[in-house]
C-alpha atoms as a PDB file:
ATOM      1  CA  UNK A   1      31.403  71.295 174.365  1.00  0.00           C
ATOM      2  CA  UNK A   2      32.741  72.431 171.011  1.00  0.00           C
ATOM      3  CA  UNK A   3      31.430  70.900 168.215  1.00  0.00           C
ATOM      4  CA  UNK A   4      33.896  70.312 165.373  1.00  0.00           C
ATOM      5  CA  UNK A   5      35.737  67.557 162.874  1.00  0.00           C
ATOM      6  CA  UNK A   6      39.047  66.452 161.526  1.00  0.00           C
ATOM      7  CA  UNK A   7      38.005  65.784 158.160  1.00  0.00           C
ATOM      8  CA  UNK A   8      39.671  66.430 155.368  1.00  0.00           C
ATOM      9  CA  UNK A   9      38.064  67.218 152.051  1.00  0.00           C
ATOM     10  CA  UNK A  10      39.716  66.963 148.753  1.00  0.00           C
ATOM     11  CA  UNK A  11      37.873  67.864 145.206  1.00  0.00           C
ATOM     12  CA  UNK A  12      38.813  65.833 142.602  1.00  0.00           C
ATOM     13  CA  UNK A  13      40.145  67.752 139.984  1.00  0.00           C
ATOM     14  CA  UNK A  14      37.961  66.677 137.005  1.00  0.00           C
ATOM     15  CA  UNK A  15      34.966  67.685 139.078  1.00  0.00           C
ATOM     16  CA  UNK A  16      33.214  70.894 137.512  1.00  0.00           C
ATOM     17  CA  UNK A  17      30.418  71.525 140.350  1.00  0.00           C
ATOM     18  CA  UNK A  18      32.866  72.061 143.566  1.00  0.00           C
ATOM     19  CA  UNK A  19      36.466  73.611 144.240  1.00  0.00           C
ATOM     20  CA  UNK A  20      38.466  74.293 147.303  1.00  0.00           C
ATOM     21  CA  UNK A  21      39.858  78.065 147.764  1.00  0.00           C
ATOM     22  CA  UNK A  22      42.557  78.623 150.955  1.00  0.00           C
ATOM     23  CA  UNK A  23      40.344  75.839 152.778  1.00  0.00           C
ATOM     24  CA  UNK A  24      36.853  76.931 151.761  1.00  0.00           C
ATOM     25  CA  UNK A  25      34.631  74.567 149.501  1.00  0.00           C
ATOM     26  CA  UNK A  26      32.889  76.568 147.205  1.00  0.00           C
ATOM     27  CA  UNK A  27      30.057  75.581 144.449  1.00  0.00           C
ATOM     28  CA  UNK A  28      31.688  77.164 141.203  1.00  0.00           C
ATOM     29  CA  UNK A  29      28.325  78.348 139.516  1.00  0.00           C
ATOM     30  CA  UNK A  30      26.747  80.082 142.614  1.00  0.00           C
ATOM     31  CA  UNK A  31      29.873  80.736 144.241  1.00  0.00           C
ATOM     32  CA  UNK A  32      28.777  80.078 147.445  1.00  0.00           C
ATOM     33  CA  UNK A  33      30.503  78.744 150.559  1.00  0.00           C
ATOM     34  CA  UNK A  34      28.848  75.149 151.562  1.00  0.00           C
ATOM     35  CA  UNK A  35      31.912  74.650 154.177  1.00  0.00           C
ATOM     36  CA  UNK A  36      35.245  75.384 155.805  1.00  0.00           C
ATOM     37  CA  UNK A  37      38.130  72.864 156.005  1.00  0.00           C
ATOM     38  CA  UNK A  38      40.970  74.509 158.601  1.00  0.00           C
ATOM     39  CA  UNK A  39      40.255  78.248 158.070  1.00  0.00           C
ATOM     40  CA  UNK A  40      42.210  80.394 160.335  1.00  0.00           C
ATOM     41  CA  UNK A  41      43.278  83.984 160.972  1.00  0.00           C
ATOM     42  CA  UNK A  42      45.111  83.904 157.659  1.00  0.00           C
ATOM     43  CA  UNK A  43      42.903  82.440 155.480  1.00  0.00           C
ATOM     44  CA  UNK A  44      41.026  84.809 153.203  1.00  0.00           C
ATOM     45  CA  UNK A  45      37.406  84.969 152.087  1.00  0.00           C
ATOM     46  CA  UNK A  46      38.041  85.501 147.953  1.00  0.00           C
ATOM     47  CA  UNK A  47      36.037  88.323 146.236  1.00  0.00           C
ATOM     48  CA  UNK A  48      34.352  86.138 143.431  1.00  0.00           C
ATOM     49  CA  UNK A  49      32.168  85.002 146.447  1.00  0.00           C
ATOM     50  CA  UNK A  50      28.852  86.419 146.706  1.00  0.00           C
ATOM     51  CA  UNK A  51      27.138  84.263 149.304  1.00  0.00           C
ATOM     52  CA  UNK A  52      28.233  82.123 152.577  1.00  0.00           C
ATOM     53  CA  UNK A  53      26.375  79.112 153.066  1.00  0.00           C
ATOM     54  CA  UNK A  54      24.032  78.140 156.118  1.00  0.00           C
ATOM     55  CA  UNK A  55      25.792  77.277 158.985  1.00  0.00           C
ATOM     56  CA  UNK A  56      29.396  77.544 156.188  1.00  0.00           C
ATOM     57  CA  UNK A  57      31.382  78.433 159.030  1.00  0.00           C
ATOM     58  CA  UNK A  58      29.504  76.532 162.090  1.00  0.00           C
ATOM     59  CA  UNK A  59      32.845  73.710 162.575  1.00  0.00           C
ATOM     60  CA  UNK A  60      35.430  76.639 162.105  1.00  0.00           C
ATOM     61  CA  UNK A  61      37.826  76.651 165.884  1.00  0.00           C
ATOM     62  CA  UNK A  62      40.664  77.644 164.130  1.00  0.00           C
ATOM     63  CA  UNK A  63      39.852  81.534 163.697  1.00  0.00           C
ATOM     64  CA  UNK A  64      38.740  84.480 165.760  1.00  0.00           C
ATOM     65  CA  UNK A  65      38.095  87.269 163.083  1.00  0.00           C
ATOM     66  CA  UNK A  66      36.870  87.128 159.567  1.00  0.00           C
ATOM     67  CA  UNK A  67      36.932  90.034 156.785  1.00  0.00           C
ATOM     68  CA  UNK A  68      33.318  89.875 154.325  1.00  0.00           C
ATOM     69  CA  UNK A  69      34.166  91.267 151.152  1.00  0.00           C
ATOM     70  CA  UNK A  70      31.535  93.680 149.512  1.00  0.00           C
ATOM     71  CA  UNK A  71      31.212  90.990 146.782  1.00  0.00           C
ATOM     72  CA  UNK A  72      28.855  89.359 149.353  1.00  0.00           C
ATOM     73  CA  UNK A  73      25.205  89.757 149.149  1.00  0.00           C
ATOM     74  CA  UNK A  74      24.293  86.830 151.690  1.00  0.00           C
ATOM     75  CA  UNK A  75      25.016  85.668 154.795  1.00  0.00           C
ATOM     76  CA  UNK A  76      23.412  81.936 155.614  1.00  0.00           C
ATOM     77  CA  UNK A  77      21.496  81.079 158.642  1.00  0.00           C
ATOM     78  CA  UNK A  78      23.635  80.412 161.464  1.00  0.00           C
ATOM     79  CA  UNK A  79      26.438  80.619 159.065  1.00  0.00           C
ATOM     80  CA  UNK A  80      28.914  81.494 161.866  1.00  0.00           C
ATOM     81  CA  UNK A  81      27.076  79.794 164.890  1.00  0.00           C
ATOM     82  CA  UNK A  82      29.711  78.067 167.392  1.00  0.00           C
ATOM     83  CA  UNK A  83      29.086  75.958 170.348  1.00  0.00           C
ATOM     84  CA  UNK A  84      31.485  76.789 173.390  1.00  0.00           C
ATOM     85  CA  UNK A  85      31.744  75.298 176.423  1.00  0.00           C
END
């Protein structure tokens, strides 16, 4: 069984601490990636980012190949971890 969500997650935009980037919610002063919200195929990873989250990526169906800039020096545990059938 797949484990994933239909949430949607919008940042209000007076608030300093969080943004969204082509479906990726990212903490603006660490620039990390706490989660995805729809990334696919197309989507891209921005080269600000230095570090993806623990488990960032762990709801993410939609996609089958990612590109890591060299901007990042961290990769999360289990930050790309998927349960298939």
């Amino acid at each position: 069984m797949k484990y994933s969500y239909n949430a949607t997650i919008n940042i209000d935009s007076n608030n300093k601490k969080y943004k969204m980037i082509n479906g990726l919610l990212i903490e603006n002063n660490t620039k990390i990636i706490i989660c995805d919200n729809n990334f696919t195929n197309d989507s891209i990873i921005p080269n600000n980012i230095i570090r993806i989250g623990d488990e960032a990526f762990r709801c993410a169906n939609n996609f089958t190949s990612v590109t890591i800039p060299s901007s990042i020096n961290y990769i999360g545990r289990n930050a790309f971890w998927r349960q298939d059938d």
